[in-house]
Structure formats: structure tokens, C-alpha cells
Protein backbone atom coordinates (compact mmCIF):
# COMPACT_ATOMS: atom_id res chain seq x y z
CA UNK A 1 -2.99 4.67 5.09
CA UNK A 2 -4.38 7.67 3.53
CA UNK A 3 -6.60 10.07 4.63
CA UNK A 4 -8.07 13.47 3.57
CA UNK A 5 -5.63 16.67 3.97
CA UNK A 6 -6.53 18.14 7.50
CA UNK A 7 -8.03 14.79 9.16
CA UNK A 8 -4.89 13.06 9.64
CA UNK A 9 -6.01 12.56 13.40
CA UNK A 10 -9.34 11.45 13.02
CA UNK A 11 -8.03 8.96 10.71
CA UNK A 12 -5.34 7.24 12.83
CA UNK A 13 -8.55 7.39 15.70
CA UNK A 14 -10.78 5.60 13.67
CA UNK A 15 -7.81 2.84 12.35
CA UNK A 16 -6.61 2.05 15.65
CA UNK A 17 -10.06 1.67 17.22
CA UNK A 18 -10.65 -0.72 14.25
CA UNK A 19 -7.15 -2.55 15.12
CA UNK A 20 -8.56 -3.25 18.34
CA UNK A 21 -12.12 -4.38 17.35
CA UNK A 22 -10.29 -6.66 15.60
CA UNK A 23 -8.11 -8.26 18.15
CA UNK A 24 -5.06 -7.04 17.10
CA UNK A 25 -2.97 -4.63 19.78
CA UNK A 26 0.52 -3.61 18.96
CA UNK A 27 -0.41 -0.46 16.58
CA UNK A 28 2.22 1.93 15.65
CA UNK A 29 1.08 5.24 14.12
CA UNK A 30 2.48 7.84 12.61
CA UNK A 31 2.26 11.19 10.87
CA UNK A 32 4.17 11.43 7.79
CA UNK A 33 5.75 14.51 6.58
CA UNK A 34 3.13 14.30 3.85
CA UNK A 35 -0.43 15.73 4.23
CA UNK A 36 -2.97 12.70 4.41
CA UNK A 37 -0.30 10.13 4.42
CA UNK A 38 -0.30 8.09 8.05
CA UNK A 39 2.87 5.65 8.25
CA UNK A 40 1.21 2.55 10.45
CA UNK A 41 3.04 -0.57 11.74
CA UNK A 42 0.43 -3.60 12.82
CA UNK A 43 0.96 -6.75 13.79
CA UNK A 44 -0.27 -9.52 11.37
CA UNK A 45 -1.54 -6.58 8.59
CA UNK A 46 -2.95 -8.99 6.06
CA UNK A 47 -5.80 -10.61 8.91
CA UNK A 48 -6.63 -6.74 9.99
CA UNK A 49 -6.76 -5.99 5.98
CA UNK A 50 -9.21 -8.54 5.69
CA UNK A 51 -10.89 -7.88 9.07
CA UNK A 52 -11.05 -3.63 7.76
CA UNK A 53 -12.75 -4.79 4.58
CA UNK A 54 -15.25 -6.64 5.99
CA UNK A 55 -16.21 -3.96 8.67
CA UNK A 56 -16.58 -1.46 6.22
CA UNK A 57 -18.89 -3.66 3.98
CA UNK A 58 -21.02 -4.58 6.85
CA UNK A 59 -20.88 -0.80 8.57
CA UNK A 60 -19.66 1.56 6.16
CA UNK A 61 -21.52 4.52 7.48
CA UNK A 62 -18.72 4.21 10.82
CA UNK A 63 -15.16 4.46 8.66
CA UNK A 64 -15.97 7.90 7.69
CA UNK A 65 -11.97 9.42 7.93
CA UNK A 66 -9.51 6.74 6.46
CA UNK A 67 -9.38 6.57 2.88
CA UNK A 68 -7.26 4.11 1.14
CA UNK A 69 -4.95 0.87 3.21
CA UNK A 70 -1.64 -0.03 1.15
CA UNK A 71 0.51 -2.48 2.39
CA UNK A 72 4.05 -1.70 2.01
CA UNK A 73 6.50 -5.11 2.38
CA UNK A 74 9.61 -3.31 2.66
CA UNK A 75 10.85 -0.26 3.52
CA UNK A 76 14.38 0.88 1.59
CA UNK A 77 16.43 4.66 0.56
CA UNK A 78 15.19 6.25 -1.84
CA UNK A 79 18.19 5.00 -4.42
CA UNK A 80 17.59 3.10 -7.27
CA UNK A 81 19.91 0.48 -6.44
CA UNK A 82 18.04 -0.37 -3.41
CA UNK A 83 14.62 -0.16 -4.60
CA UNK A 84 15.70 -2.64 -7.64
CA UNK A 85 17.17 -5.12 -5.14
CA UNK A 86 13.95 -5.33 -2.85
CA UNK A 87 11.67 -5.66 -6.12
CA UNK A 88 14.10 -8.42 -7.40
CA UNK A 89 13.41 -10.14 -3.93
CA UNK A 90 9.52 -9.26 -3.80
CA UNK A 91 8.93 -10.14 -7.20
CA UNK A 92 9.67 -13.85 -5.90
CA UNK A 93 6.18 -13.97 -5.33
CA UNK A 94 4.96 -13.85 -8.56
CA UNK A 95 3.76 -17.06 -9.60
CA UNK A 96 5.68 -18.54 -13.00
CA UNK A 97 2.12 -18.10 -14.65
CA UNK A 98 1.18 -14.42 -13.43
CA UNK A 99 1.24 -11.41 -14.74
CA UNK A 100 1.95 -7.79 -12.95
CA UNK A 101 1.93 -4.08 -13.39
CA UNK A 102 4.08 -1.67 -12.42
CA UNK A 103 2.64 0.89 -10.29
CA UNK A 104 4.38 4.22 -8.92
CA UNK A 105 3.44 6.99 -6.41
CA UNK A 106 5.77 9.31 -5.84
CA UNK A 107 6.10 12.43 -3.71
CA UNK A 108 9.07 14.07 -3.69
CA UNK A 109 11.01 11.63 -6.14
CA UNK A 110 14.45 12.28 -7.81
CA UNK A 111 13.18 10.23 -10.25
CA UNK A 112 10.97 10.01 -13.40
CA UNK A 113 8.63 7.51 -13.62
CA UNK A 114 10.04 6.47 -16.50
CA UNK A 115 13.55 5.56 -15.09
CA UNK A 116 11.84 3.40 -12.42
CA UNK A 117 9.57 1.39 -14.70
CA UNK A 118 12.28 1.12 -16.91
CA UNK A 119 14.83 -0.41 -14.34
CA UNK A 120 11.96 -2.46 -12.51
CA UNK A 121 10.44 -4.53 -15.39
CA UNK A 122 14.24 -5.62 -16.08
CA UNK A 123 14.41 -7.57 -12.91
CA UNK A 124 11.06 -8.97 -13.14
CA UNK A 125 10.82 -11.91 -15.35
CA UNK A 126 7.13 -12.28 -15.97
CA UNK A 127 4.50 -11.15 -18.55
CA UNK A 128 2.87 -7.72 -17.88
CA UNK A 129 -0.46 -6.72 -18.35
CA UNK A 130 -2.05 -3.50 -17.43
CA UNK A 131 -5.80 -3.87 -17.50
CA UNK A 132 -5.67 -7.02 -14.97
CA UNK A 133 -2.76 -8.42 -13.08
CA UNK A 134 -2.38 -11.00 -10.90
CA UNK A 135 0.04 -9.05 -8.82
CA UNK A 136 1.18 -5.22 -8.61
CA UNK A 137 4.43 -4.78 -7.93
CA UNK A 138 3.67 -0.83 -6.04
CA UNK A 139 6.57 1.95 -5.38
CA UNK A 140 5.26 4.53 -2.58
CA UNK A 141 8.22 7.43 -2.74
CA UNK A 142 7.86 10.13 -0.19
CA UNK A 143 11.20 11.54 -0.64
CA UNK A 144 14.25 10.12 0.92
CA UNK A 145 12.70 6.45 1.44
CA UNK A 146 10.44 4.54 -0.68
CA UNK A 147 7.28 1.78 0.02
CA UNK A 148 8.09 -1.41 -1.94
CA UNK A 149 5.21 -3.59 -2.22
CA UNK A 150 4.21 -6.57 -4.77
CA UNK A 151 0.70 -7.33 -3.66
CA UNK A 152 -3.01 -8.88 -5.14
CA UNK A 153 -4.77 -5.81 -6.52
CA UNK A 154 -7.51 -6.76 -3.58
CA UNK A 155 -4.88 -6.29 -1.03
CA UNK A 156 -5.32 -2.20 -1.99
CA UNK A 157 -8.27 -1.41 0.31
CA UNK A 158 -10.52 1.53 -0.55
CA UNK A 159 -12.82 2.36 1.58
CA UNK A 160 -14.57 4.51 -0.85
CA UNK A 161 -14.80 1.61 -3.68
CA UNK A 162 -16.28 -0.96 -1.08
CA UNK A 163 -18.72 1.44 0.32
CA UNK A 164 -19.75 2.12 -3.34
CA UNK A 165 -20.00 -1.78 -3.64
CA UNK A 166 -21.94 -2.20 -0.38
């Protein structure tokens, strides 16, 4: 979860009160070494995805701190060995008739975004298209471990895009 620089707090407030609007009550949060990063570990994150966008469409004036939701599926060391090996097992997911992107945030990386694409789109065996994929295969570095994720674009929540929407 993201939030602005400074209201780290607020943010993890406001998530965890809507975790538990929601139903759901094992909620882990914490600060990351990076400003307006919050690490969070929910029970059954794809319902409370779809229970956070629906909140904020029908009350968007009351999610006023969180900024962006990214679901990460697996956590590995920042080595390029490991992060190809949990993209080759992710990628799994991609349908035989889908399409993905590549996409990379990186704080802190020993490594160009170059290197990664190049060494990622070798294990995934399906056609890539930039403008509108079926899946994103998404790479969240913050230094010594990195976010491995290959998700539906819609599975990216931004609270600012559906309030813009609403």
C-alpha cells in the first residue's frame, strides 16, 4: 500500500478500519524503510481488494490517506536468480491466449531495468503488449527483497483513479 510521504500512519488507520468493515481480521501492518510504502499482510487480499474498491466508489470522500493497493504474490532476495524463478512460477497464470507487460518499481535496486526485463520476458512464453495486457507480471524492489506479482491490471487499486471515475 502506498501512501503520501509523512501520512504513513493515517494510512495504515484508515486500511485496517476498512479490513474490518469488511469482515476480514487478521491484519498485519507495517512500516517499510521506504517513505509512503506500508508492507500489509491480510487474510484473503483479493475479497478485501474487491471489498476496498467498492467502498471507495460508493464513499470516496472517507479513504482520504491510502493511495495506491498492489498485491504482491511472493516475496523473494533481491537476486536475479530468485526473482526469475518466482516469475517462471507466477507466470503459470497466464492464460495460453494472453498477453502481459513487464512492469518494474524499484527503490534501491542493483539493477537496471533493463537487465530485469531482459531476463524476465525470457522465461515468459507469451505475447507482450504494452498498451493493454491481460496480465502484468509487476517487480516491487525496495532494496534487499523484491515484490513479485503477475496480476489483472484491475487488481492495481487506485484510489485516486476510482474516485476520479466515481
Amino acid at each position: 500500500m502506498t501512501s503520501a510521504k509523512g501520512l504513513e500512519a493515517k494510512a495504515s488507520a484508515e486500511f485496517k478500519e476498512i479490513a474490518l468493515l469488511s469482515g476480514i481480521r487478521k491484519v498485519v501492518i507495517d512500516r517499510s524503510a521506504y517513505d509512503g510504502v506500508i508492507e500489509v499482510d491480510v487474510e484473503n487480499p483479493k475479497a478485501l481488494l474487491s471489498f476496498l474498491t467498492d467502498f471507495v466508489r460508493s464513499e470516496p470522500f472517507r479513504v482520504r490517506y491510502i493511495l495506491r493497493v498492489i498485491p504482491v504474490d511472493k516475496v523473494v532476495d533481491t537476486k536475479a536468480a530468485e526473482i526469475v524463478k518466482a516469475v517462471k512460477e507466477l507466470s503459470t497464470s497466464i492464460g495460453p491466449g494472453e498477453t502481459f507487460r513487464i512492469t518494474i518499481e524499484s527503490r534501491d535496486s542493483p539493477y537496471t531495468d533493463k537487465q530485469l526485463i531482459d531476463a524476465l520476458a525470457d522465461v515468459v512464453d507469451r505475447k507482450v503488449s504494452l498498451d493493454s495486457p491481460d496480465k502484468i507480471v509487476l517487480l516491487e524492489i525496495f532494496g534487499e527483497y523484491a515484490g513479485v506479482s503477475v496480476i489483472s491490471p484491475h487488481d492495481i487499486v487506485s484510489i485516486q483513479k476510482l474516485k476520479r471515475a466515481t
